[in-house]
PDB file of N, CA and C in Angstrom:
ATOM      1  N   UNK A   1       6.120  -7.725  13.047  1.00  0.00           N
ATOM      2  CA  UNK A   1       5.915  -6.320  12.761  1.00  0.00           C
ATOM      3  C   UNK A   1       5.196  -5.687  13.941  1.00  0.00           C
ATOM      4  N   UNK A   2       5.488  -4.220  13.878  1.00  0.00           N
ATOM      5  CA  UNK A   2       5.185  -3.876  15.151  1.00  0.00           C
ATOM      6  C   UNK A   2       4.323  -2.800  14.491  1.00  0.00           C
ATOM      7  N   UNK A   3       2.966  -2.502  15.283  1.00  0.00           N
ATOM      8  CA  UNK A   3       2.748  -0.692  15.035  1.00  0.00           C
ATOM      9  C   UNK A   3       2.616  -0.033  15.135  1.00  0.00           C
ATOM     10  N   UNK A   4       2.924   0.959  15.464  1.00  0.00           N
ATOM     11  CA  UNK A   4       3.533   2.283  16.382  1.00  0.00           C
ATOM     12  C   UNK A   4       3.384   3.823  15.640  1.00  0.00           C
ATOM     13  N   UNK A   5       3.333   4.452  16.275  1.00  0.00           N
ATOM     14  CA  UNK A   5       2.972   6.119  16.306  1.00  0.00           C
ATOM     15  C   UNK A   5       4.369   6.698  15.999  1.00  0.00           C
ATOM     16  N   UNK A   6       4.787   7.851  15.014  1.00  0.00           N
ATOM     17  CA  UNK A   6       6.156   8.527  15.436  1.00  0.00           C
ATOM     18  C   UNK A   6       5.460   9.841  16.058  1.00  0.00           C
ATOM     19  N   UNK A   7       6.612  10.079  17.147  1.00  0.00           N
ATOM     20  CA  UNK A   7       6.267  10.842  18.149  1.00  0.00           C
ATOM     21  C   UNK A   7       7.399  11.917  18.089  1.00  0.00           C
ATOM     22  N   UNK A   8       8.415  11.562  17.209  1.00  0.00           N
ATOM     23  CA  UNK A   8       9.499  13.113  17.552  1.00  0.00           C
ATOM     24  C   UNK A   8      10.634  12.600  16.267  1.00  0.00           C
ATOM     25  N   UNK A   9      11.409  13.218  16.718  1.00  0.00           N
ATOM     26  CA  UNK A   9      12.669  13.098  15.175  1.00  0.00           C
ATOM     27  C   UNK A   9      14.319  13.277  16.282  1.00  0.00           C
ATOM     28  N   UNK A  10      15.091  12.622  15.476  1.00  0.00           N
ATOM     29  CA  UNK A  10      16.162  11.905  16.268  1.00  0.00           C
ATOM     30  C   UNK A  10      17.289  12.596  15.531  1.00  0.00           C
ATOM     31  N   UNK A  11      18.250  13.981  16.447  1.00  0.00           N
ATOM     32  CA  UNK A  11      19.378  14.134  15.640  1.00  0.00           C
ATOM     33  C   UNK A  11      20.180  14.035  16.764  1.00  0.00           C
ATOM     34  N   UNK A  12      21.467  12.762  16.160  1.00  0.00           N
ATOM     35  CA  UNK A  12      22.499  12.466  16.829  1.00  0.00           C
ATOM     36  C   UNK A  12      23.944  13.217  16.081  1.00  0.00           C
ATOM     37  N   UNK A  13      24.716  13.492  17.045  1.00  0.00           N
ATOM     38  CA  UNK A  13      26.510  14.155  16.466  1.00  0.00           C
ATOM     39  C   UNK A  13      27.254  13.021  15.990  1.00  0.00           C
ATOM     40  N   UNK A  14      26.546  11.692  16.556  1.00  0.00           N
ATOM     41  CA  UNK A  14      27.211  10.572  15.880  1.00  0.00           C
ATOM     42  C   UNK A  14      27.166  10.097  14.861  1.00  0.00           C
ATOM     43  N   UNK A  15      28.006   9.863  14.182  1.00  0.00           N
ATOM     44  CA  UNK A  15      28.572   9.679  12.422  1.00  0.00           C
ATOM     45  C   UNK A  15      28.317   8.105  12.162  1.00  0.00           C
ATOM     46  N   UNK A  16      27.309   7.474  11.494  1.00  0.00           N
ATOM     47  CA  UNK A  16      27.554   6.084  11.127  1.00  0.00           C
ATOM     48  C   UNK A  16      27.438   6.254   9.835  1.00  0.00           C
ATOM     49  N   UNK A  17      28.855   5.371   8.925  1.00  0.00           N
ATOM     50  CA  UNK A  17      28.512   5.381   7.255  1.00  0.00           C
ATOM     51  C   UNK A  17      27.222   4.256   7.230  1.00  0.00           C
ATOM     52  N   UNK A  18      27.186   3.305   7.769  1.00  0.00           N
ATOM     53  CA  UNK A  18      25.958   2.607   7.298  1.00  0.00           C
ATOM     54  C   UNK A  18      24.199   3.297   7.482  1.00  0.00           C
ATOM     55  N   UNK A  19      24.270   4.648   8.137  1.00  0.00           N
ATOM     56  CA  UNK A  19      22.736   4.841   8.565  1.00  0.00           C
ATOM     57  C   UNK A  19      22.772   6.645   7.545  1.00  0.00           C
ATOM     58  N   UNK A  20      24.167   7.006   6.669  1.00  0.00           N
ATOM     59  CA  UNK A  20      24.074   8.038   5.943  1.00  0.00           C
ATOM     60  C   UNK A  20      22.992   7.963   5.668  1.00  0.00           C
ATOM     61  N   UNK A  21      22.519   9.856   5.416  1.00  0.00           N
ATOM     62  CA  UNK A  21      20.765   9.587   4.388  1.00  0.00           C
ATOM     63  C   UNK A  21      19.469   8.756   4.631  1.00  0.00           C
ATOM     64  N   UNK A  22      19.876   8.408   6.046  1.00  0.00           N
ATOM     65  CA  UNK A  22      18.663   8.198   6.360  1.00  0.00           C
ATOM     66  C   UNK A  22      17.709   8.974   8.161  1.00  0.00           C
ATOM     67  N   UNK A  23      17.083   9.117   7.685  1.00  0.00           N
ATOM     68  CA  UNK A  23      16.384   9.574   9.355  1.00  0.00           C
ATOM     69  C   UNK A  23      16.516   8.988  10.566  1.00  0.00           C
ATOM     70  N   UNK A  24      16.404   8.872  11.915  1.00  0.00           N
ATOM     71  CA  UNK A  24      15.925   8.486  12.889  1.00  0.00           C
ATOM     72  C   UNK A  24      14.462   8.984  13.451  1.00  0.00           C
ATOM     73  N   UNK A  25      13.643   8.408  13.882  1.00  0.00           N
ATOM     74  CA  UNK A  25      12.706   8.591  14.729  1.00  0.00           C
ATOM     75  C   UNK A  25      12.171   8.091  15.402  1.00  0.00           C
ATOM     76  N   UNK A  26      11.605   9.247  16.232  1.00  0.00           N
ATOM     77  CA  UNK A  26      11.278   8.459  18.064  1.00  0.00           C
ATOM     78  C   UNK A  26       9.873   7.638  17.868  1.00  0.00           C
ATOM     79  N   UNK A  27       9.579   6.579  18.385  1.00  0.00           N
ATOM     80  CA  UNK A  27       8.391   5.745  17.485  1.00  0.00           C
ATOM     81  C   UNK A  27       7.743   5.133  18.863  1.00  0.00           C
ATOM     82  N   UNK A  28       6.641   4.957  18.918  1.00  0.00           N
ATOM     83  CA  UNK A  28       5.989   4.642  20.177  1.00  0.00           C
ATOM     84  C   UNK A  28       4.768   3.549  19.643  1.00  0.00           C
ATOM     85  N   UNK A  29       5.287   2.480  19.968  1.00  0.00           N
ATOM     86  CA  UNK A  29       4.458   1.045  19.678  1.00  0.00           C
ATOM     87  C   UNK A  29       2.869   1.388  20.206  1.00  0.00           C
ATOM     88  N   UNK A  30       1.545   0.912  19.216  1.00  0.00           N
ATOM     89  CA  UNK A  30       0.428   0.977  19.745  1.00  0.00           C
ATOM     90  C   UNK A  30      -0.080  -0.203  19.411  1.00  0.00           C
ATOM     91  N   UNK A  31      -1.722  -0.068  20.347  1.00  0.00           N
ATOM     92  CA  UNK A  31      -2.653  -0.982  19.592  1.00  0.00           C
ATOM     93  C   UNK A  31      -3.209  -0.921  18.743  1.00  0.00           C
ATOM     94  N   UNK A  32      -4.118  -2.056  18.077  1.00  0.00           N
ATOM     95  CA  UNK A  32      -4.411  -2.069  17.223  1.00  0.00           C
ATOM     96  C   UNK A  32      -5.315  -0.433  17.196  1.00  0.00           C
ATOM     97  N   UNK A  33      -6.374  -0.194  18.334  1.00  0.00           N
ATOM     98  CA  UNK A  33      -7.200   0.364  18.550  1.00  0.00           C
ATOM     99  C   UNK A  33      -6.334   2.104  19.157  1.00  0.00           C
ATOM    100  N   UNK A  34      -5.141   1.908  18.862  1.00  0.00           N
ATOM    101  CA  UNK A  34      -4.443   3.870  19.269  1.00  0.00           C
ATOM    102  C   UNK A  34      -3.865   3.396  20.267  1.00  0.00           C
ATOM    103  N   UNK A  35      -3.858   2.685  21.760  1.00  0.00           N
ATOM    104  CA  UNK A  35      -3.743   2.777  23.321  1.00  0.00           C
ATOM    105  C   UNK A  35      -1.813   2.422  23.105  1.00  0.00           C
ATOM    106  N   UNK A  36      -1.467   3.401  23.336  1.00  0.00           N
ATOM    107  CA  UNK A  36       0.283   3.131  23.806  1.00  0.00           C
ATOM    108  C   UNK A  36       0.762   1.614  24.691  1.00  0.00           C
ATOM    109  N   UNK A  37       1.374   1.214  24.042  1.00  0.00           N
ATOM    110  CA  UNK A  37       1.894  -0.323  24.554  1.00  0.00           C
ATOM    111  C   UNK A  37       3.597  -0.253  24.541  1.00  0.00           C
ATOM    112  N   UNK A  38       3.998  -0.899  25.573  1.00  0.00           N
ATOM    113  CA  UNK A  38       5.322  -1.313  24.837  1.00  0.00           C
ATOM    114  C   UNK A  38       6.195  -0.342  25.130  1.00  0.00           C
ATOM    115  N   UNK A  39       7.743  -0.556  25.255  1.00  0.00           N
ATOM    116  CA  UNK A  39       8.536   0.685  25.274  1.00  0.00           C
ATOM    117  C   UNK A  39       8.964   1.536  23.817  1.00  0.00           C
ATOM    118  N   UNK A  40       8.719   3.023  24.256  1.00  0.00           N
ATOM    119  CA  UNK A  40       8.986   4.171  23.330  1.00  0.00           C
ATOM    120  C   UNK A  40      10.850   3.621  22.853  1.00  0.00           C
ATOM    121  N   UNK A  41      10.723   3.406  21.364  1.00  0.00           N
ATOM    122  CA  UNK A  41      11.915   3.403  20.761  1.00  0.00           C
ATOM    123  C   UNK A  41      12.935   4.211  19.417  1.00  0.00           C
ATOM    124  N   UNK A  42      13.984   4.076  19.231  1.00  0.00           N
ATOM    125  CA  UNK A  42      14.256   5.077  18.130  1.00  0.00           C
ATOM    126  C   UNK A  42      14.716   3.722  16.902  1.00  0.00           C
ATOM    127  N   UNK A  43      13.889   4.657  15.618  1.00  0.00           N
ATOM    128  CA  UNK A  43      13.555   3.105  14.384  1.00  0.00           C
ATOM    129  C   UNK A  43      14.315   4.264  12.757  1.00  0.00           C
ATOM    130  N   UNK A  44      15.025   3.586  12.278  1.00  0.00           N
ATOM    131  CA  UNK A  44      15.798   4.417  11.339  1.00  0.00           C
ATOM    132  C   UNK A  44      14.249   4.073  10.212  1.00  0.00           C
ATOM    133  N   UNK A  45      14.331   5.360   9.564  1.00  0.00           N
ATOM    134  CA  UNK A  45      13.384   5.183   8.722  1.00  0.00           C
ATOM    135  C   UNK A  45      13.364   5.098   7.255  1.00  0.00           C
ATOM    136  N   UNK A  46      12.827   4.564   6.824  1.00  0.00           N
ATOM    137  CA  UNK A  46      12.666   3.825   5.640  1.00  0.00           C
ATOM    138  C   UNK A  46      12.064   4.256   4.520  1.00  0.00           C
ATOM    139  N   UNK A  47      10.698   4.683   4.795  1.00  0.00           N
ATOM    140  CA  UNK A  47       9.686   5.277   4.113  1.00  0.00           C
ATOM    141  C   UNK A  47       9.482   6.464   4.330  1.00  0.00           C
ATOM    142  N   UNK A  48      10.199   7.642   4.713  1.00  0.00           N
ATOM    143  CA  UNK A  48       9.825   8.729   4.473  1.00  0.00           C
ATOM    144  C   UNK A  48       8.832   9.318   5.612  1.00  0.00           C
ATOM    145  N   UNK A  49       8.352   8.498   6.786  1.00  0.00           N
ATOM    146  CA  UNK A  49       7.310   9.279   7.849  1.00  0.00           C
ATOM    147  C   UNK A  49       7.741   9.983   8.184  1.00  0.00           C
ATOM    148  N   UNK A  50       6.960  10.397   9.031  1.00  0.00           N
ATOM    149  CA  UNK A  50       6.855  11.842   9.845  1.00  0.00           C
ATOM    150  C   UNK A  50       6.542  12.098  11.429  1.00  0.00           C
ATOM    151  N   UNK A  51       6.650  12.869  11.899  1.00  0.00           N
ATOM    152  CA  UNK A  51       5.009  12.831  13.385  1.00  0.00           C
ATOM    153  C   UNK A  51       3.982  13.158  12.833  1.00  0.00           C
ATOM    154  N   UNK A  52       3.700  12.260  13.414  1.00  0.00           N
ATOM    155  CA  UNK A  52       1.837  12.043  13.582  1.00  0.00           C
ATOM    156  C   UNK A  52       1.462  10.926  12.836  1.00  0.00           C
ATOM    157  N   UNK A  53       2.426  10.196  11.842  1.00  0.00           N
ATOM    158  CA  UNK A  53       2.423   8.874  11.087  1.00  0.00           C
ATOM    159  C   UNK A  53       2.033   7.883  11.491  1.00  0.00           C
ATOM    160  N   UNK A  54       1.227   6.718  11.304  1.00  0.00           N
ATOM    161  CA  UNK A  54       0.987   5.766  11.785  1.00  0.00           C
ATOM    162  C   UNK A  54       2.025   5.075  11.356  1.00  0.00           C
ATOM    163  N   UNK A  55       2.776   3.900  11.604  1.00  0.00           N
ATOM    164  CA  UNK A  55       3.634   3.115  11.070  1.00  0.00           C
ATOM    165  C   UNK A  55       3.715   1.466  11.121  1.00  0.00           C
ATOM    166  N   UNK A  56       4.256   0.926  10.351  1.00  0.00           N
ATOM    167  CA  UNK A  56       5.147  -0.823  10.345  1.00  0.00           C
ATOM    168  C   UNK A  56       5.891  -0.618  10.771  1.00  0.00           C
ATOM    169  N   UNK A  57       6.661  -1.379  11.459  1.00  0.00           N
ATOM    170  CA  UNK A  57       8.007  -1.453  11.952  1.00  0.00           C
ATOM    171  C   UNK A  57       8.336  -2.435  12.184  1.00  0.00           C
ATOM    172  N   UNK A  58      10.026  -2.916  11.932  1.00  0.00           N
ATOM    173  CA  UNK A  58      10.299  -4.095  12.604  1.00  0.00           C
ATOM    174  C   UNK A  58      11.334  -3.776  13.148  1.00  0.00           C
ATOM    175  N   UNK A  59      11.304  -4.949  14.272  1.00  0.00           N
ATOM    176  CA  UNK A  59      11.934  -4.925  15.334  1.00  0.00           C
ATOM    177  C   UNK A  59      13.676  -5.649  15.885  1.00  0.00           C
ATOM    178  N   UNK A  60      14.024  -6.029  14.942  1.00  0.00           N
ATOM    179  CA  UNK A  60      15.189  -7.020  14.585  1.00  0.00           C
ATOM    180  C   UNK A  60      15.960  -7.106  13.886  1.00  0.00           C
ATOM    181  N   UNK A  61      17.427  -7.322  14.585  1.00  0.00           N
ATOM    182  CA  UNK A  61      18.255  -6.440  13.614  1.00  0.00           C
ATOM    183  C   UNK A  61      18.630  -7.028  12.163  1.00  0.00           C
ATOM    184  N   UNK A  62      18.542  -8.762  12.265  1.00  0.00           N
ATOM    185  CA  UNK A  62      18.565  -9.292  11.320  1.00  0.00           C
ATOM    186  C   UNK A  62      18.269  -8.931   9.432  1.00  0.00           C
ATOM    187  N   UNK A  63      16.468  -8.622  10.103  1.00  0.00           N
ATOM    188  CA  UNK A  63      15.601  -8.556   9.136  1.00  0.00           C
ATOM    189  C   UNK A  63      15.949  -7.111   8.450  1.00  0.00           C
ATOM    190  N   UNK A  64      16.503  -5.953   9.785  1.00  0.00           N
ATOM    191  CA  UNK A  64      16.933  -4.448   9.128  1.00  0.00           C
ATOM    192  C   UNK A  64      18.171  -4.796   8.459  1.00  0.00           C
ATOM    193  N   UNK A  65      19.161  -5.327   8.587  1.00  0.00           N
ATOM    194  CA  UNK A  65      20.382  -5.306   8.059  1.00  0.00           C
ATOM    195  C   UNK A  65      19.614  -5.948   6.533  1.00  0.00           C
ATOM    196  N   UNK A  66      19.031  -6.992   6.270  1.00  0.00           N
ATOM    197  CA  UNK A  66      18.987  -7.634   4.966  1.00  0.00           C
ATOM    198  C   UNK A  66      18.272  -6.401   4.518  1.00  0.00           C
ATOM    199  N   UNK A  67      17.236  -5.837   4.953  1.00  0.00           N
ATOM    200  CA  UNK A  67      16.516  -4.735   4.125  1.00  0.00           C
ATOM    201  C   UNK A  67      17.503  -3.297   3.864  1.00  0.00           C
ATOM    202  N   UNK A  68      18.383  -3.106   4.350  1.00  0.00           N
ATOM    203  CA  UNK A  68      19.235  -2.264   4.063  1.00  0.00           C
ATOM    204  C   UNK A  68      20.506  -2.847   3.441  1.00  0.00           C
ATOM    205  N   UNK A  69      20.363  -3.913   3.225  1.00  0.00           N
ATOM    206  CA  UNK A  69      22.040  -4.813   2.223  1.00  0.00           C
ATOM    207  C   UNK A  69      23.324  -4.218   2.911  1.00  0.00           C
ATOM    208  N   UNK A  70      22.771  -4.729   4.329  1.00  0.00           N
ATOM    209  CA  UNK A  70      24.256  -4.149   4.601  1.00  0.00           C
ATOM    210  C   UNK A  70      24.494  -5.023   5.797  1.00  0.00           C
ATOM    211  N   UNK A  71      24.804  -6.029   5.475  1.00  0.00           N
ATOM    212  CA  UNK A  71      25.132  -7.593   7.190  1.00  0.00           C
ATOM    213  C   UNK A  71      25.759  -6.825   7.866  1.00  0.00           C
ATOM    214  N   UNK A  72      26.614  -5.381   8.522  1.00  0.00           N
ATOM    215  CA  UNK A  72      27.393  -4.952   9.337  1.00  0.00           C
ATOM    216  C   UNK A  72      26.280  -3.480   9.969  1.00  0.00           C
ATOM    217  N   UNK A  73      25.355  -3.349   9.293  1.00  0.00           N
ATOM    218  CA  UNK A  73      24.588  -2.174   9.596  1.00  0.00           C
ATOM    219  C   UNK A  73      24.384  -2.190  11.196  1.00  0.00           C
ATOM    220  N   UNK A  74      24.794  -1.287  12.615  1.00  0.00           N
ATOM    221  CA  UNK A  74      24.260  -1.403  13.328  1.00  0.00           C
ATOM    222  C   UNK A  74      22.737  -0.523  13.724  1.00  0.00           C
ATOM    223  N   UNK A  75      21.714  -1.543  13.413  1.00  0.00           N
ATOM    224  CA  UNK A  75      20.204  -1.261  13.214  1.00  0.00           C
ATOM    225  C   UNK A  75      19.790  -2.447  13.988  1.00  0.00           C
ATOM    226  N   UNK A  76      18.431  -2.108  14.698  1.00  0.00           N
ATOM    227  CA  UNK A  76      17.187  -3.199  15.417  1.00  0.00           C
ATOM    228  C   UNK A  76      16.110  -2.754  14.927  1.00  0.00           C
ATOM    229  N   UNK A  77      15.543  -1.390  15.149  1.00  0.00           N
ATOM    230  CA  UNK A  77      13.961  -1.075  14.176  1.00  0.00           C
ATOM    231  C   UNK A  77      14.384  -0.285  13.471  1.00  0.00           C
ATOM    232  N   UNK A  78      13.253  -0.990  12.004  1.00  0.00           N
ATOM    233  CA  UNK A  78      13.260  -0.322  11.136  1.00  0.00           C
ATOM    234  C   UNK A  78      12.213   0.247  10.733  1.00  0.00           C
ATOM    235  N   UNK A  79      11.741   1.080  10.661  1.00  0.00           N
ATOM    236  CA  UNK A  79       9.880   1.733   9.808  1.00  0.00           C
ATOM    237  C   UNK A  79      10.026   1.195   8.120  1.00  0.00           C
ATOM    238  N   UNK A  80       9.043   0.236   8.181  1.00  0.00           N
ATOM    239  CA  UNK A  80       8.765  -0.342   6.994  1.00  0.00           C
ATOM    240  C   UNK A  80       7.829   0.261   6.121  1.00  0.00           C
ATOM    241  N   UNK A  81       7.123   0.799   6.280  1.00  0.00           N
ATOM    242  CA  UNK A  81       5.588   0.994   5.902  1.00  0.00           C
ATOM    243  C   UNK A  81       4.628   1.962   6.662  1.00  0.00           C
ATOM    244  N   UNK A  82       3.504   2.923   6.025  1.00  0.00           N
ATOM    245  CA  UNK A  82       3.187   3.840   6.318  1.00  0.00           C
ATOM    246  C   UNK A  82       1.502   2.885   6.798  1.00  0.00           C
ATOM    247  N   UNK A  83       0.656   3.103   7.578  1.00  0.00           N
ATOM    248  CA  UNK A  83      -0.868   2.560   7.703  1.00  0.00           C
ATOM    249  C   UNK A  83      -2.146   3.406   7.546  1.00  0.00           C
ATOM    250  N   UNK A  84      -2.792   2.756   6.215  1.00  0.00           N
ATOM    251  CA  UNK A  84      -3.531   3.838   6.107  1.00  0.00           C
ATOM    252  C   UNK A  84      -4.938   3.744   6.851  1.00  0.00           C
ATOM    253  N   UNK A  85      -5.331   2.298   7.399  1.00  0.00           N
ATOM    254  CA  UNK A  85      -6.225   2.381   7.915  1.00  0.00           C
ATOM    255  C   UNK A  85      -5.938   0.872   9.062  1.00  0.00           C
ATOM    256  N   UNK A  86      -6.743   0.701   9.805  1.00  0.00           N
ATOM    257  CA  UNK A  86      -6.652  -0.472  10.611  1.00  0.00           C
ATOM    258  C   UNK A  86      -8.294  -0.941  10.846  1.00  0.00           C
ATOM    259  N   UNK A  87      -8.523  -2.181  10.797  1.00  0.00           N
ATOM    260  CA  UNK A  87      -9.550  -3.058  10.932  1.00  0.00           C
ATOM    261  C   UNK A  87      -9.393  -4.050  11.543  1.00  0.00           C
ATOM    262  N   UNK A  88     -10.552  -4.115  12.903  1.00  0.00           N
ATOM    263  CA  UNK A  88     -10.236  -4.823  14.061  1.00  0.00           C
ATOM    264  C   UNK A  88     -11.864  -5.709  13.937  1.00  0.00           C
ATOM    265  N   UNK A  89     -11.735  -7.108  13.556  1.00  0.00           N
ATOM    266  CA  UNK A  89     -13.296  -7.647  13.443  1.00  0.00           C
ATOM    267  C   UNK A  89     -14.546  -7.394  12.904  1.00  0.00           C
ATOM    268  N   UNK A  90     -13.422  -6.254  11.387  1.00  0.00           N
ATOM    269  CA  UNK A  90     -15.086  -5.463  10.873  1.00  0.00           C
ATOM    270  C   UNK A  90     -15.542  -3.888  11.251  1.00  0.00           C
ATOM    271  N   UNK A  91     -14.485  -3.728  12.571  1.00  0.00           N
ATOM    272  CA  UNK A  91     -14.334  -2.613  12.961  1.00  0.00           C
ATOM    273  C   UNK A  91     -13.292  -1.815  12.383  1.00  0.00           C
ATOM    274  N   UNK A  92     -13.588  -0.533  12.122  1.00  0.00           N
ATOM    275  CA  UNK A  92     -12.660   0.416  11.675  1.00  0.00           C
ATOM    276  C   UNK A  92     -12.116   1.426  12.868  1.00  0.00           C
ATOM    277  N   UNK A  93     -11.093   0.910  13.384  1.00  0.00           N
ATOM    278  CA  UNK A  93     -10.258   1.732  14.445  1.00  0.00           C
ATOM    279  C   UNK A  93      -9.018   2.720  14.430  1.00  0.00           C
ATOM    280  N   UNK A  94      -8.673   2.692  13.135  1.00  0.00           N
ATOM    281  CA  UNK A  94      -8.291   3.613  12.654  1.00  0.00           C
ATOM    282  C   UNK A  94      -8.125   4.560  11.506  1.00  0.00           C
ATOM    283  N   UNK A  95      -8.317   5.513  10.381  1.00  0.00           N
ATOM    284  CA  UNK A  95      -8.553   5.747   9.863  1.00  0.00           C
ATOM    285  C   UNK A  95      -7.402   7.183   8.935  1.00  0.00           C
ATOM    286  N   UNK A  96      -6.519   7.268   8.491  1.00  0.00           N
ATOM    287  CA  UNK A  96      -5.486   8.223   8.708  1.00  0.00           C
ATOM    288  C   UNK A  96      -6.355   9.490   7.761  1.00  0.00           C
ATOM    289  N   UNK A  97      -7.038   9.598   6.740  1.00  0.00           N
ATOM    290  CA  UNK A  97      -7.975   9.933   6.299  1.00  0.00           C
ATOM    291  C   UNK A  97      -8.819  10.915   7.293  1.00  0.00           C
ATOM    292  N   UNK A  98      -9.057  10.569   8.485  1.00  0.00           N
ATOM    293  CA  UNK A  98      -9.539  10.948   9.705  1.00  0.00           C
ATOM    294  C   UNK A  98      -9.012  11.770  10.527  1.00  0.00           C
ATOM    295  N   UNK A  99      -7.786  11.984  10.587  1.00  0.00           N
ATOM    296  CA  UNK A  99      -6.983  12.845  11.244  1.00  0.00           C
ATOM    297  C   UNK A  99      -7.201  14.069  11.064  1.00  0.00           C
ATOM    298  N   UNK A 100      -7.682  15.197  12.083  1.00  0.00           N
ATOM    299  CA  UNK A 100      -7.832  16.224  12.163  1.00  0.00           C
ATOM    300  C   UNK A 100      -5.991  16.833  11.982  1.00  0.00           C
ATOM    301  N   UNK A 101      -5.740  17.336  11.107  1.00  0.00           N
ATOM    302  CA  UNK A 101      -4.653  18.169  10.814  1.00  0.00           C
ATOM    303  C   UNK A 101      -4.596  19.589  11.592  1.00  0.00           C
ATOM    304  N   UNK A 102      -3.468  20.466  12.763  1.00  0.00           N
ATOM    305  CA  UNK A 102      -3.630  20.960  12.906  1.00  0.00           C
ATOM    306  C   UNK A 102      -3.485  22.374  11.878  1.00  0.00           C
TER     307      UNK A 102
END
């Protein structure tokens, strides 16, 4: 699992029946602690996020095809799960609760 920031929203002219009804978004892998890691990717979504979402994600197409029941789905990330907080050794480094809303 990966976890990453969504950073934008993904509309393609291209037609797939396996990804109907569902979103794309632009998703940007972090650390535990916020710091951008990793290359910026596009993750069909699952749960309903947004920008500014903290997220789960996985990264493989395997694991997306079984979570979408569909062995022909062409998918690699998927947004699993929304994060409501992160704890690093006792430390609280992130907090979504915390987010100044503009």
């Amino acid at each position: 699992m990966i976890l990453a920031d969504v950073i934008g929203t993904v509309v393609s002219p291209v037609q797939v029946k396996a990804l109907d009804g569902f979103t794309l978004l632009m998703v940007r892998p972090v650390t535990p602690d916020g710091k951008a890691t990793g290359k910026t990717r596009i993750a069909l979504d699952k749960v309903g996020a947004g920008v500014g979402d903290r997220v789960l994600m996985i990264d493989e197409g395997n694991s997306g095809r079984q979570i979408l029941k569909d062995p022909s789905a062409p998918i690699k990330s998927l947004i699993v799960g929304f994060v409501d907080a992160v704890e690093v050794e006792g430390k609280l480094t992130y907090d979504h609760r915390q987010i100044q809303q503009p």
